[in-house]
C-alpha atoms as a PDB file:
ATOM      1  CA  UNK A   1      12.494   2.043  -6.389  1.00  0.00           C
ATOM      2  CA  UNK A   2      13.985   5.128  -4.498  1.00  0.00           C
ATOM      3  CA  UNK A   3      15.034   6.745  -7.447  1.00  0.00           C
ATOM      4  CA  UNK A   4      11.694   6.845  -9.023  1.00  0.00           C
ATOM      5  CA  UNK A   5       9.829   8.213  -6.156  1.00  0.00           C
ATOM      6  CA  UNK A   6      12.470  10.878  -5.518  1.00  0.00           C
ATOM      7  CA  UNK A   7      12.219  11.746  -9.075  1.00  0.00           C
ATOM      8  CA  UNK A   8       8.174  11.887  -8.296  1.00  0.00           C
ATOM      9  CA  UNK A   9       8.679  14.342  -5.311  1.00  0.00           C
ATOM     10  CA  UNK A  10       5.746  15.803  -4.225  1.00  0.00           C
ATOM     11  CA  UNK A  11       3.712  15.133  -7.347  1.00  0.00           C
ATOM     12  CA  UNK A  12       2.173  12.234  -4.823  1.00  0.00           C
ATOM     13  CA  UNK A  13       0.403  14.810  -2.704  1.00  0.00           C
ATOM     14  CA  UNK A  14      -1.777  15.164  -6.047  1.00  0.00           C
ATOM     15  CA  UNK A  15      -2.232  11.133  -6.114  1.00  0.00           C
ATOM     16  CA  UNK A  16      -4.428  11.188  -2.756  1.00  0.00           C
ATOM     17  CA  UNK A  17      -7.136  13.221  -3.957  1.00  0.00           C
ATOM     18  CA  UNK A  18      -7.500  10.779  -7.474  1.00  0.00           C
ATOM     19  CA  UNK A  19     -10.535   8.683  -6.820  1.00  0.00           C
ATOM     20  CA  UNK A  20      -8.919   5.479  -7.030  1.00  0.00           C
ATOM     21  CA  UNK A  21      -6.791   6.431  -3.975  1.00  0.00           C
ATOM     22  CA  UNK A  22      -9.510   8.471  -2.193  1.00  0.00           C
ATOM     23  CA  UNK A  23     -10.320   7.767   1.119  1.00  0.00           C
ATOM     24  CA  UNK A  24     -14.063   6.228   0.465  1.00  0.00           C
ATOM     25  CA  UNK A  25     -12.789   3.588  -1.584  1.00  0.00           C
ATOM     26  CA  UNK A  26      -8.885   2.801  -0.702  1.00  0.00           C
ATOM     27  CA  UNK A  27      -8.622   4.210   2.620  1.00  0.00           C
ATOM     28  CA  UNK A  28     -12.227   2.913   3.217  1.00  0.00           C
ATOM     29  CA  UNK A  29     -10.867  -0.984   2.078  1.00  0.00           C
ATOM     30  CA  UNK A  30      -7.823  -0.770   4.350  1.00  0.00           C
ATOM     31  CA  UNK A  31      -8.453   0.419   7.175  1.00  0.00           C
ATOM     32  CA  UNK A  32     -11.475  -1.962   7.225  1.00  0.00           C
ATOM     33  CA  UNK A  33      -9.411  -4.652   6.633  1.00  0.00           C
ATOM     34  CA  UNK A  34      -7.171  -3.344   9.591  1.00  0.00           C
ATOM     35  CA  UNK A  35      -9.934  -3.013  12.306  1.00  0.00           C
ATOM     36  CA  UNK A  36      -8.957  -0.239  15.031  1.00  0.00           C
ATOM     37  CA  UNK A  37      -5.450   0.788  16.187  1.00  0.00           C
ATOM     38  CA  UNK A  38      -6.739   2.457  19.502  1.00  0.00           C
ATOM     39  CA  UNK A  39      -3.545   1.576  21.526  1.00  0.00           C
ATOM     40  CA  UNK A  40      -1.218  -0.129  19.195  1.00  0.00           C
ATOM     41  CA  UNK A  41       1.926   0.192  17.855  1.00  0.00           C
ATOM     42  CA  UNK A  42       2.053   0.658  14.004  1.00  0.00           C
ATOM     43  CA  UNK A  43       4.882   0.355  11.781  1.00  0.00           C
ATOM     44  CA  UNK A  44       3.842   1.624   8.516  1.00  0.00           C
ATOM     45  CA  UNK A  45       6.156   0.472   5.575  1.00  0.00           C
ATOM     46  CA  UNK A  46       6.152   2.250   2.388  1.00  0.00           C
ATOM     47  CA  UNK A  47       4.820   5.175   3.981  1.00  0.00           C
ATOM     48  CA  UNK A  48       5.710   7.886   1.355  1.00  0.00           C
ATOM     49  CA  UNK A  49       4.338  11.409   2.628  1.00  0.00           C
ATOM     50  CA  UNK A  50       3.028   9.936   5.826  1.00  0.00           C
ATOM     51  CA  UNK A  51      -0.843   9.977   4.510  1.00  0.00           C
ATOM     52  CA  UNK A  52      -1.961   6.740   6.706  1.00  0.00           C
ATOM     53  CA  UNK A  53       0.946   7.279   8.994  1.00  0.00           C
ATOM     54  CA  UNK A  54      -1.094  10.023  10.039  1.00  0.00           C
ATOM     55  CA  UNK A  55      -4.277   8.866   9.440  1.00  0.00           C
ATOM     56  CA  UNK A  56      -3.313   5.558  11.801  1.00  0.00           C
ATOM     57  CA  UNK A  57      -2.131   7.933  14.600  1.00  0.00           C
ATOM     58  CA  UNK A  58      -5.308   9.863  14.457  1.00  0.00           C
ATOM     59  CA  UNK A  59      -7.559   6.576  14.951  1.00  0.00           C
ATOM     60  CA  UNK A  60      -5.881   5.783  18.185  1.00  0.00           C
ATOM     61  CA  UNK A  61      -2.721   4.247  17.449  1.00  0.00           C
ATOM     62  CA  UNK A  62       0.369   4.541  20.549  1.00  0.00           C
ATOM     63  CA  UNK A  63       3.347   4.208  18.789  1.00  0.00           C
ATOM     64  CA  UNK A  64       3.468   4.526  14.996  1.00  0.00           C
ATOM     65  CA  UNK A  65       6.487   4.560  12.735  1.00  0.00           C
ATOM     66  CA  UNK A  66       6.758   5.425   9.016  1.00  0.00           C
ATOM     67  CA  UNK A  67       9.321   3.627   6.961  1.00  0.00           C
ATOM     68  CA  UNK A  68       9.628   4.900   3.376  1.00  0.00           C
ATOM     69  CA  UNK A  69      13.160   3.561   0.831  1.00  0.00           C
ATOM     70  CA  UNK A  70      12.629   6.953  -0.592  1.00  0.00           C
ATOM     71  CA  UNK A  71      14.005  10.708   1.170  1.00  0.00           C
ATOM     72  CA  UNK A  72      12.405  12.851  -1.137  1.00  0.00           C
ATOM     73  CA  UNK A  73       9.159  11.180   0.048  1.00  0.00           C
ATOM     74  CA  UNK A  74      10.216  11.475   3.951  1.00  0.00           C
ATOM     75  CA  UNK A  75      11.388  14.515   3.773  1.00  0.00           C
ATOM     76  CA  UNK A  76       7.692  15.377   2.464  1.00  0.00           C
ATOM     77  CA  UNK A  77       6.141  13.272   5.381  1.00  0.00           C
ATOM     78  CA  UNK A  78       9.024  14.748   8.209  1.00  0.00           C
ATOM     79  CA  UNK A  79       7.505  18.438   6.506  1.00  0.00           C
ATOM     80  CA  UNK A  80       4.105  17.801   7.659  1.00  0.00           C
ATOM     81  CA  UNK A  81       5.018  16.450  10.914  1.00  0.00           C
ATOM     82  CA  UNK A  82       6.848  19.380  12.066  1.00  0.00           C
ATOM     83  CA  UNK A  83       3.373  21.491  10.864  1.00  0.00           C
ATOM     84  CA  UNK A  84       1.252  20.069  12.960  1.00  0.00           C
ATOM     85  CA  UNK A  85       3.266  17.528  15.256  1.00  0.00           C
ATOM     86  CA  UNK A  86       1.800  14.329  16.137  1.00  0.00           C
ATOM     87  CA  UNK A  87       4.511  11.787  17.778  1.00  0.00           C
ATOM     88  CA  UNK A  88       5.393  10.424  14.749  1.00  0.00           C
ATOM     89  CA  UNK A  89       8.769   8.760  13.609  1.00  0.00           C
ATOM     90  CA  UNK A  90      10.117   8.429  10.061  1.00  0.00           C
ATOM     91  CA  UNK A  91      13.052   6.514   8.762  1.00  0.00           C
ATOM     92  CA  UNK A  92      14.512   6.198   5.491  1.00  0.00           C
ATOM     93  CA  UNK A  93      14.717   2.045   4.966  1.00  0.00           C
ATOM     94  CA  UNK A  94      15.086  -0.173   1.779  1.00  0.00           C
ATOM     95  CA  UNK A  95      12.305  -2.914   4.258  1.00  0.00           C
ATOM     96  CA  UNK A  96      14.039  -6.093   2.718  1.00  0.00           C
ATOM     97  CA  UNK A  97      17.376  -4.507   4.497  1.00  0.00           C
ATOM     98  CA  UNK A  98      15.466  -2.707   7.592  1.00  0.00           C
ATOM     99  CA  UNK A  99      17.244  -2.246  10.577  1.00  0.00           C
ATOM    100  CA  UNK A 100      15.265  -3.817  13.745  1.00  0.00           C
ATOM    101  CA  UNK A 101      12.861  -0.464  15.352  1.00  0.00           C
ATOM    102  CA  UNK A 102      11.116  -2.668  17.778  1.00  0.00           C
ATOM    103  CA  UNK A 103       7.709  -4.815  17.880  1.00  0.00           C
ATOM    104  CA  UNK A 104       4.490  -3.714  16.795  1.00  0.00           C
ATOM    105  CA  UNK A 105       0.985  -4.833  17.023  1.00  0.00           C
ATOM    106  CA  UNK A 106       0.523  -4.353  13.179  1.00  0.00           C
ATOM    107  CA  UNK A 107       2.424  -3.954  10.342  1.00  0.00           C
ATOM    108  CA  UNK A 108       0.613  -2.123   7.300  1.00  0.00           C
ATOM    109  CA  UNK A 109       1.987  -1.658   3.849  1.00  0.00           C
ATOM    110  CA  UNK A 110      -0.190   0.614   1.072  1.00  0.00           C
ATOM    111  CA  UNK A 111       1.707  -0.296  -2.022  1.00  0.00           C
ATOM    112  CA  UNK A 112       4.941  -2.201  -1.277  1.00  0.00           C
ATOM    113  CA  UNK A 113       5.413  -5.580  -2.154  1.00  0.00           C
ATOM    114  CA  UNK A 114       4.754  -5.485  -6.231  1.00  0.00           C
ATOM    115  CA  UNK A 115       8.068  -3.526  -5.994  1.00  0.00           C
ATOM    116  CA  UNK A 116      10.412  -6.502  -4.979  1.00  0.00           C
ATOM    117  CA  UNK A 117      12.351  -7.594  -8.279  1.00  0.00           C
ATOM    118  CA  UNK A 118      12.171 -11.534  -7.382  1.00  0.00           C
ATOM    119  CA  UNK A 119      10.406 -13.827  -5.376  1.00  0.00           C
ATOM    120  CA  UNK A 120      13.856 -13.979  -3.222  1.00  0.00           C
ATOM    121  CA  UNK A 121      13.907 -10.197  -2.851  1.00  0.00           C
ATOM    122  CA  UNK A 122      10.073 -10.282  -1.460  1.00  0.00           C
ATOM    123  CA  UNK A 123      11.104 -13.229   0.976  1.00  0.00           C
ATOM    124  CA  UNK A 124      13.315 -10.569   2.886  1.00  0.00           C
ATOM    125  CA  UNK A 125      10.948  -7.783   2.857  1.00  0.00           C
ATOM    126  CA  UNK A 126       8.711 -10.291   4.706  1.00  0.00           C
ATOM    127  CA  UNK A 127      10.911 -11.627   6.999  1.00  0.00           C
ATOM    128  CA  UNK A 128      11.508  -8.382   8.142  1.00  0.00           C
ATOM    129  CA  UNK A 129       7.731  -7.664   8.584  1.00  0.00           C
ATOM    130  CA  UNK A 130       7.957 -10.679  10.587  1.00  0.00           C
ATOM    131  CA  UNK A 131      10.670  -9.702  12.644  1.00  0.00           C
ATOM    132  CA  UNK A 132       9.130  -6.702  13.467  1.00  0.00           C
ATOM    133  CA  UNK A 133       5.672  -8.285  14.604  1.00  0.00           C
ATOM    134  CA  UNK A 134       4.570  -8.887  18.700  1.00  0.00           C
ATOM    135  CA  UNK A 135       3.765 -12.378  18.484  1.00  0.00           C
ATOM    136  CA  UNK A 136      -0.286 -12.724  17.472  1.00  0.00           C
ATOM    137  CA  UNK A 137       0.637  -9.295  15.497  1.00  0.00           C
ATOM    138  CA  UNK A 138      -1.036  -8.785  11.903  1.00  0.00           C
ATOM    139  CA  UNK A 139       0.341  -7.335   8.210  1.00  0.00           C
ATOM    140  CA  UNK A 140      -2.342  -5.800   6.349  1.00  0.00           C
ATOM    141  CA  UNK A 141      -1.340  -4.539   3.384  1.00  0.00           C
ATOM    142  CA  UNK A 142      -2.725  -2.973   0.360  1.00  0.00           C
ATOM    143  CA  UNK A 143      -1.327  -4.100  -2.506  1.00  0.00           C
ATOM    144  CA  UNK A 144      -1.677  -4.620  -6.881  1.00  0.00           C
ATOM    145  CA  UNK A 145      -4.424  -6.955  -7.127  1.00  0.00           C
ATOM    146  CA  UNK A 146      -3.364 -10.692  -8.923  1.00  0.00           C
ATOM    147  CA  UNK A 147      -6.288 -10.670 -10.618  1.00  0.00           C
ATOM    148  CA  UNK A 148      -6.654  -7.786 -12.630  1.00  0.00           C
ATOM    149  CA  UNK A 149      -7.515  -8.347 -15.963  1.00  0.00           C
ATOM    150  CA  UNK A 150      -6.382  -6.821 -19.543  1.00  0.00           C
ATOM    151  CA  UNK A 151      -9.733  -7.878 -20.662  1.00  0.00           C
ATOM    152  CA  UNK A 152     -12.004  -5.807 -17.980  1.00  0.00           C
ATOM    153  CA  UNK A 153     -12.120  -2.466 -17.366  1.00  0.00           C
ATOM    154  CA  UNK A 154      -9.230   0.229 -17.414  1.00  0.00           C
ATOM    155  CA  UNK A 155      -8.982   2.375 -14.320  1.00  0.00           C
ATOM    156  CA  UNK A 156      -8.822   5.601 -15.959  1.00  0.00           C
ATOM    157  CA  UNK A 157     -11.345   6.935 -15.504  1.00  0.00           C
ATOM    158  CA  UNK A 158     -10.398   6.746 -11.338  1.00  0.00           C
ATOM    159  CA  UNK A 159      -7.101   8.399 -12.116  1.00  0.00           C
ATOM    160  CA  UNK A 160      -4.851   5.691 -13.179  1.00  0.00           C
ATOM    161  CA  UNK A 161      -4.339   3.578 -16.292  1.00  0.00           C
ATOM    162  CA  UNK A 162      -2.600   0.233 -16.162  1.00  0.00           C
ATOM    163  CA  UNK A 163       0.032   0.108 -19.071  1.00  0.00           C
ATOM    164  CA  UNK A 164       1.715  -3.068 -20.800  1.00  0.00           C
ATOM    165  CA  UNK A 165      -0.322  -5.444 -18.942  1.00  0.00           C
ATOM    166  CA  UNK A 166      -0.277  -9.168 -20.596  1.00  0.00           C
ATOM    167  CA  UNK A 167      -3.721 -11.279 -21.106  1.00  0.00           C
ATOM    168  CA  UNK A 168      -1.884 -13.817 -19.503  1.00  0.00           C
ATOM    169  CA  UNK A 169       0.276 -12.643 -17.189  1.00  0.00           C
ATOM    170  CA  UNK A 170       3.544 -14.363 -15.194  1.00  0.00           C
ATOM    171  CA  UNK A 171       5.208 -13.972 -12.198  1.00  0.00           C
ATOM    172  CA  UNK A 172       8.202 -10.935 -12.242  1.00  0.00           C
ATOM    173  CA  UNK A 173       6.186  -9.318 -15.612  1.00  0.00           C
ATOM    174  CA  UNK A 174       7.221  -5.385 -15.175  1.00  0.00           C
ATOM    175  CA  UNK A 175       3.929  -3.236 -15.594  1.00  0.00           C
ATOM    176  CA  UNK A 176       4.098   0.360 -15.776  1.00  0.00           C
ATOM    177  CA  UNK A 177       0.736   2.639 -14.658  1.00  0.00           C
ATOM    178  CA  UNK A 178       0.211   5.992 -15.476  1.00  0.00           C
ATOM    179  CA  UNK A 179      -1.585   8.482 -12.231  1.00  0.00           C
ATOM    180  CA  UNK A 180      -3.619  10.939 -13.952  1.00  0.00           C
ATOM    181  CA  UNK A 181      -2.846  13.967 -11.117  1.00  0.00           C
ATOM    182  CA  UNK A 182      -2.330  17.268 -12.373  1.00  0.00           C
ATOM    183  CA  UNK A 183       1.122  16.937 -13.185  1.00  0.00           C
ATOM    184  CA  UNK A 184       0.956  13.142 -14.386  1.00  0.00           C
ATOM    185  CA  UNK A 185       3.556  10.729 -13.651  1.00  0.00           C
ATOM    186  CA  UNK A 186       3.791   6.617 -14.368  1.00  0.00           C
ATOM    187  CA  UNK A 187       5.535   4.197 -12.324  1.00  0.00           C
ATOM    188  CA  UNK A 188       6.871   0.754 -12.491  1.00  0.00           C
ATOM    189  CA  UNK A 189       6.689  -2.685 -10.417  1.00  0.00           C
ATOM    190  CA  UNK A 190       6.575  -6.151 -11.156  1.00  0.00           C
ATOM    191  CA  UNK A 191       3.409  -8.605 -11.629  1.00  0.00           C
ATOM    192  CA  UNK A 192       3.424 -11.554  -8.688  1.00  0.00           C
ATOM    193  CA  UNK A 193       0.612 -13.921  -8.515  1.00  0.00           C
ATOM    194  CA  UNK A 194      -1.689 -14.238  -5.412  1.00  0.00           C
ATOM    195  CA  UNK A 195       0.360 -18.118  -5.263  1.00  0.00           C
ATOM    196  CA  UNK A 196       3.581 -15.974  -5.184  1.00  0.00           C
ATOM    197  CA  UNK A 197       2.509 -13.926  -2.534  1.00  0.00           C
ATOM    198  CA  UNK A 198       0.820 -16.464  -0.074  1.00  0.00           C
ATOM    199  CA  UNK A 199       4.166 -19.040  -1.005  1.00  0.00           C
ATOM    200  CA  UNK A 200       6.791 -16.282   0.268  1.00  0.00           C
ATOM    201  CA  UNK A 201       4.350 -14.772   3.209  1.00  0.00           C
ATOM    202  CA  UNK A 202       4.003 -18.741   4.380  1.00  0.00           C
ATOM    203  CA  UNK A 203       8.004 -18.755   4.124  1.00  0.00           C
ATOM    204  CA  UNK A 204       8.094 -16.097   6.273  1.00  0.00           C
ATOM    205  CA  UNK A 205       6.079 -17.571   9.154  1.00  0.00           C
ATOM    206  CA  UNK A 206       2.517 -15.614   7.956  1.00  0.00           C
ATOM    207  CA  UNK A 207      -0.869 -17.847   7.991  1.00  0.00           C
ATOM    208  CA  UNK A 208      -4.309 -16.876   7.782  1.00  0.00           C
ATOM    209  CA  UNK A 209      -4.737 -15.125   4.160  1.00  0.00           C
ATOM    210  CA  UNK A 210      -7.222 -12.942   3.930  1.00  0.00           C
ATOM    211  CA  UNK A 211      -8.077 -10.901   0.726  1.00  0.00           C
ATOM    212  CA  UNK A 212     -10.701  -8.000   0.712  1.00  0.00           C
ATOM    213  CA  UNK A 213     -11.277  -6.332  -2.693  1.00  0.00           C
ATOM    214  CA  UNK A 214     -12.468  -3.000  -2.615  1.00  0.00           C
ATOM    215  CA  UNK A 215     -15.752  -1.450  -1.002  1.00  0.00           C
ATOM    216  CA  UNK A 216     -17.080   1.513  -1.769  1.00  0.00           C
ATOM    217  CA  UNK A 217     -18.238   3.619   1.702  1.00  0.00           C
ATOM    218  CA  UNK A 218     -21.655   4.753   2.020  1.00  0.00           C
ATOM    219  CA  UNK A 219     -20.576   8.031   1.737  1.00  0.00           C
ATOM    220  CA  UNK A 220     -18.702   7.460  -1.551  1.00  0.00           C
ATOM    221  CA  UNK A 221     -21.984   5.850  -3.373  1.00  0.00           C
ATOM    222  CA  UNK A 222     -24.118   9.016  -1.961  1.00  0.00           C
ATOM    223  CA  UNK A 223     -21.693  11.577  -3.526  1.00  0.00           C
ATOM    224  CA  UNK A 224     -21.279   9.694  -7.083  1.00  0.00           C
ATOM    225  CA  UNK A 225     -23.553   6.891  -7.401  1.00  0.00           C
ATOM    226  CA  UNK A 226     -22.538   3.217  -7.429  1.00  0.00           C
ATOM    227  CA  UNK A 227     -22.799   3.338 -11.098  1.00  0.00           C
ATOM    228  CA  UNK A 228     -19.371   5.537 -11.197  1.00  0.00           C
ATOM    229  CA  UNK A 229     -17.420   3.437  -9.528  1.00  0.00           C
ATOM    230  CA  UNK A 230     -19.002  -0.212 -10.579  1.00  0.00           C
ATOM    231  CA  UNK A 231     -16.077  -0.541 -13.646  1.00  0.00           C
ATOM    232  CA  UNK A 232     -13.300  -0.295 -10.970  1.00  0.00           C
ATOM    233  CA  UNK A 233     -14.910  -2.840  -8.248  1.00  0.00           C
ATOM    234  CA  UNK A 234     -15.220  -4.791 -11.648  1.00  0.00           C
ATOM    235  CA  UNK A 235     -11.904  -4.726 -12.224  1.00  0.00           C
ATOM    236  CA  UNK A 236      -9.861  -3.314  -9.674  1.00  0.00           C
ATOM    237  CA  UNK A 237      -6.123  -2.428  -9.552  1.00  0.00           C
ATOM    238  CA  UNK A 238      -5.444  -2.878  -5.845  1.00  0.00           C
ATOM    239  CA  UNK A 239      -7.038  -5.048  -2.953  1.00  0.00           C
ATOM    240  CA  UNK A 240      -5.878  -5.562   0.343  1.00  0.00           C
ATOM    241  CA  UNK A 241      -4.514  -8.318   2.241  1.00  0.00           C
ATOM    242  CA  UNK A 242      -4.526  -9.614   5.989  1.00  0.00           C
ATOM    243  CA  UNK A 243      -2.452 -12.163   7.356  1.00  0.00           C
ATOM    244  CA  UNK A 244      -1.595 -13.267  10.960  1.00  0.00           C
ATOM    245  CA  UNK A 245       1.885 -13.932  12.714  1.00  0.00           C
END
């Protein structure tokens, strides 16, 4: 996976302002799903160029850490935080192989665990999440929804088309998705079924499931109607997901 987000560079910048990633629908959906940081300490996996690393700090959080497996994408997010410092740390980590960087309140994840390559290989990135919870602590996590469907609605139009998806799909099926930024690039992960993910969470000591599939903010419907975005709450490629330690 670190090869094909160096290879991306800082095409991702682009990727925030695509309305599927925009910050009245994704952002809106996680950090709703998170609740409020004021005082915590965040560890924020697959962080890439620090865009809710630094969003998290700015809501409050104490202590927050960015973790990304990729350098190119750190060295983007270290960039910004020696513009306009903000107490933030960033490591380069593969998180099924993370070295321990404390306990944290919450752990939060946008786009991480479709990337492990077995069931086996997601068991360690959660154990580690584990490890690295307070006890009582939280992963939220926003992640490729189980239930998207070949049949419904394409996300194009919101700035990224799923590719090779199966009607029927299994467990460890590699999908590819195209973001439609200015420069466009595709990348690649692996289908796992909500059972997969709630089996191998369980495994690693995580109860209390809890998946939210995407709202639209107030302030999203004023500026482009719910009509605009009613195909991609439809059908939506992401949701997030809440469980407890």
């Amino acid at each position: 996976m670190s090869a094909q987000y160096d290879q991306i560079g800082e095409k991702v910048a682009d990727w925030d302002v695509l309305p599927v990633r925009s910050d009245v629908l994704e952002g809106h959906t996680f950090f709703n799903a998170l609740g409020s940081v004021k005082g915590l300490d965040v560890l924020d996996l697959a962080c890439g160029d620090g865009l809710y690393t630094r969003q998290l700090k700015a809501r409050g959080a104490n202590r927050v850490v960015g973790v990304d497996i990729s350098e190119e994408m750190i060295r983007g997010a270290q960039r910004a935080e020696e513009a306009e410092p903000a107490g933030l740390e960033y490591h380069v980590a593969d998180v099924a192989d993370m070295a321990p960087l404390g306990r944290f309140d919450r752990v939060t994840a946008v786009y991480l665990l479709h990337y492990a390559n077995s069931p086996e290989h997601m068991l360690r990135m959660c154990r580690n999440i584990h490890a690295h919870l307070k006890p009582g602590g939280s992963f939220v996590t926003y992640a490729f929804n189980p239930e998207f469907s070949a049949r419904g609605p394409n996300s194009t139009r919101y700035g990224i088309t799923m590719l090779d998806f199966p009607l029927e799909p299994r467990d460890g099926h590699p999908i590819r998705a195209v973001l439609h930024t200015k420069t466009p690039f595709t990348i690649h992960f692996s289908y796992w079924s909500r059972a997969t993910h709630e089996r191998v969470l369980r495994e690693a000591g995580f109860h209390a499931f809890t998946w939210t599939r995407p709202e639209c903010s107030p302030a999203g419907v004023r500026a482009r109607g719910q009509a605009f975005w009613q195909d991609y709450l439809d059908n939506p490629h992401a949701v997030a997901l809440r469980c407890e330690r």
